[in-house]
C-alpha atoms as a PDB file:
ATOM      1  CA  UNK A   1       0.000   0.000   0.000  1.00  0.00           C
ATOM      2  CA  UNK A   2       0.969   3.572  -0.979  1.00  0.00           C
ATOM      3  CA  UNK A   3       1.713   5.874   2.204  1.00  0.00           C
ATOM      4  CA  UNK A   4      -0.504   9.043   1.410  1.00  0.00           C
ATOM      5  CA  UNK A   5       1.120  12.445   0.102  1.00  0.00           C
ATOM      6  CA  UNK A   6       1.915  14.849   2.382  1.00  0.00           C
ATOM      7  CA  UNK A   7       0.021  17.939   1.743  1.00  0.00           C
ATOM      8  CA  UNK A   8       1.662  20.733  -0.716  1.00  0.00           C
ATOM      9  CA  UNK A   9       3.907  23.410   0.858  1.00  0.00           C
ATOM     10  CA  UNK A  10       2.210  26.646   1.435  1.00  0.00           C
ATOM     11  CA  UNK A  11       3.812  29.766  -0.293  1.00  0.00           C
ATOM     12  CA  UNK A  12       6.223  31.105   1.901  1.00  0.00           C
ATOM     13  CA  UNK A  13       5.761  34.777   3.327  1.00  0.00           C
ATOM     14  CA  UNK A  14       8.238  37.172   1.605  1.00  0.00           C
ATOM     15  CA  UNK A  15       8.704  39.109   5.232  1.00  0.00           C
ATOM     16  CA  UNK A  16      12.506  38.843   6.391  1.00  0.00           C
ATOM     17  CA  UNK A  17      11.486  40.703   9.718  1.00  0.00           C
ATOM     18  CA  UNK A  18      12.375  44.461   8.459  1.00  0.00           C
ATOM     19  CA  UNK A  19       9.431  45.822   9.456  1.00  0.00           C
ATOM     20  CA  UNK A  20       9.624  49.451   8.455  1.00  0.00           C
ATOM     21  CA  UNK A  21       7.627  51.521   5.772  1.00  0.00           C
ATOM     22  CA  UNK A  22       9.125  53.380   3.379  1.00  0.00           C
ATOM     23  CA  UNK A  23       7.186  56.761   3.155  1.00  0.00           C
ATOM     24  CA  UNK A  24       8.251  57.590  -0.430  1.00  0.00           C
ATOM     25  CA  UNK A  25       6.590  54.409  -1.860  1.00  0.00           C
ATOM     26  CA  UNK A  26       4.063  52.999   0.227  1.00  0.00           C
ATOM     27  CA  UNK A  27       5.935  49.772   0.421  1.00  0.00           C
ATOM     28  CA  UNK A  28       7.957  47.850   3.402  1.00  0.00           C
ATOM     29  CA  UNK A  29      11.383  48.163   2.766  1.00  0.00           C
ATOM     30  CA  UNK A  30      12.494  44.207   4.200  1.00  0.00           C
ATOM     31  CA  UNK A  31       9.656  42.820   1.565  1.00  0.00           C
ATOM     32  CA  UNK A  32       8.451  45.317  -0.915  1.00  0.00           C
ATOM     33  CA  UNK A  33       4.390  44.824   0.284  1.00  0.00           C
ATOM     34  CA  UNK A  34       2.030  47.215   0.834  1.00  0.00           C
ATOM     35  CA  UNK A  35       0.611  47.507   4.002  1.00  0.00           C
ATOM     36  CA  UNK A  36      -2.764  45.909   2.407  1.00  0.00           C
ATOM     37  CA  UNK A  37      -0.641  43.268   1.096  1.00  0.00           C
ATOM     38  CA  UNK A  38       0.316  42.577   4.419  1.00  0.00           C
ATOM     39  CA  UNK A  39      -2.847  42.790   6.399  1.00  0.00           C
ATOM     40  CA  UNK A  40      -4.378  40.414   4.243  1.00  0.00           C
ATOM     41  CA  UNK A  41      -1.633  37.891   3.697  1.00  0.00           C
ATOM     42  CA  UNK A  42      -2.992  35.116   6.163  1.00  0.00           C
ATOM     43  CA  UNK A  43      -6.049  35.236   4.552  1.00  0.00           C
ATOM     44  CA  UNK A  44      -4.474  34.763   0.694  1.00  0.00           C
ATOM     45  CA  UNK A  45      -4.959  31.122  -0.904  1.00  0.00           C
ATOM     46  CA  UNK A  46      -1.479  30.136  -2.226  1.00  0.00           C
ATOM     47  CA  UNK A  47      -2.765  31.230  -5.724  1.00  0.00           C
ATOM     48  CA  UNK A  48      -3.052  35.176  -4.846  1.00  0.00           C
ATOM     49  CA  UNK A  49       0.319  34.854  -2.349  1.00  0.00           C
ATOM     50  CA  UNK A  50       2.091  34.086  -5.884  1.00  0.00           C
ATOM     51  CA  UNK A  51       0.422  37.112  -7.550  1.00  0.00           C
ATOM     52  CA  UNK A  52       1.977  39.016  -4.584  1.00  0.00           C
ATOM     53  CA  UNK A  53       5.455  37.176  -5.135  1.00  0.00           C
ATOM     54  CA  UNK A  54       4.792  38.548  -8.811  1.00  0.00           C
ATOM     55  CA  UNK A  55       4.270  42.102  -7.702  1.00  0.00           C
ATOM     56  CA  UNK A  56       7.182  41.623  -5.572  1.00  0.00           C
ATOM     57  CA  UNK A  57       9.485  41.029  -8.564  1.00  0.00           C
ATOM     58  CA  UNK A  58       8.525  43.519 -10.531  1.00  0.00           C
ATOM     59  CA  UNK A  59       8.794  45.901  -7.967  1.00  0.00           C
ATOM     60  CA  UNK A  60      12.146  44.991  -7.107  1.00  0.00           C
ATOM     61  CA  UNK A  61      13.520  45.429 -10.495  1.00  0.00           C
ATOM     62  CA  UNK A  62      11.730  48.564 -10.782  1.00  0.00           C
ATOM     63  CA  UNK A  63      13.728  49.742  -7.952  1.00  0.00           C
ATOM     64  CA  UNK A  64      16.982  48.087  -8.989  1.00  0.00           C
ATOM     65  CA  UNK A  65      16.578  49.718 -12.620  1.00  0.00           C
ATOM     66  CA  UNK A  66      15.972  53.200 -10.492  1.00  0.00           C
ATOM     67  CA  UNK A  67      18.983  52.768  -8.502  1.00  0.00           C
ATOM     68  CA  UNK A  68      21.025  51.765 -11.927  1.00  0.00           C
ATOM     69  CA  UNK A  69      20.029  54.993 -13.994  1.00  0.00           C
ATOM     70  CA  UNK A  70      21.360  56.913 -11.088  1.00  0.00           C
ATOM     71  CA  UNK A  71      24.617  55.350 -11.061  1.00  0.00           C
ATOM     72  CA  UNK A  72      24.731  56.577 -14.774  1.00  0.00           C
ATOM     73  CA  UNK A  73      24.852  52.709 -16.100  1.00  0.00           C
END
């Protein structure tokens, strides 16, 4: 007989406990959420915590592109 499956990983929370919000854009600056993103993250199914994930990426190279054009790169 065939033990059962374990159950599928949730998505893991993108928080690495720096917990401070930057004013400028309205996002955490430890895990690029919003504050609604964060409020309501408990309450996400795993299919809406990757659309956050998603947001997160963009968001990050966003930032990263920012930071480069500065640099004159």
């Amino acid at each position: 007989m065939n033990a059962p499956s374990p159950p599928p990983a949730r998505v893991a929370s993108p928080c690495i406990s720096v917990c401070r919000m930057d004013d400028a854009t309205g996002l955490c600056i430890g895990c690029l959420r919003t504050l609604d993103e964060i409020a309501v993250w408990s309450e996400l199914d795993d299919d809406a915590r990757r659309e956050v994930w998603v947001a997160i990426t963009r968001r990050r190279e966003a930032l990263e592109a920012r930071a480069n054009a500065g640099d004159g790169r």
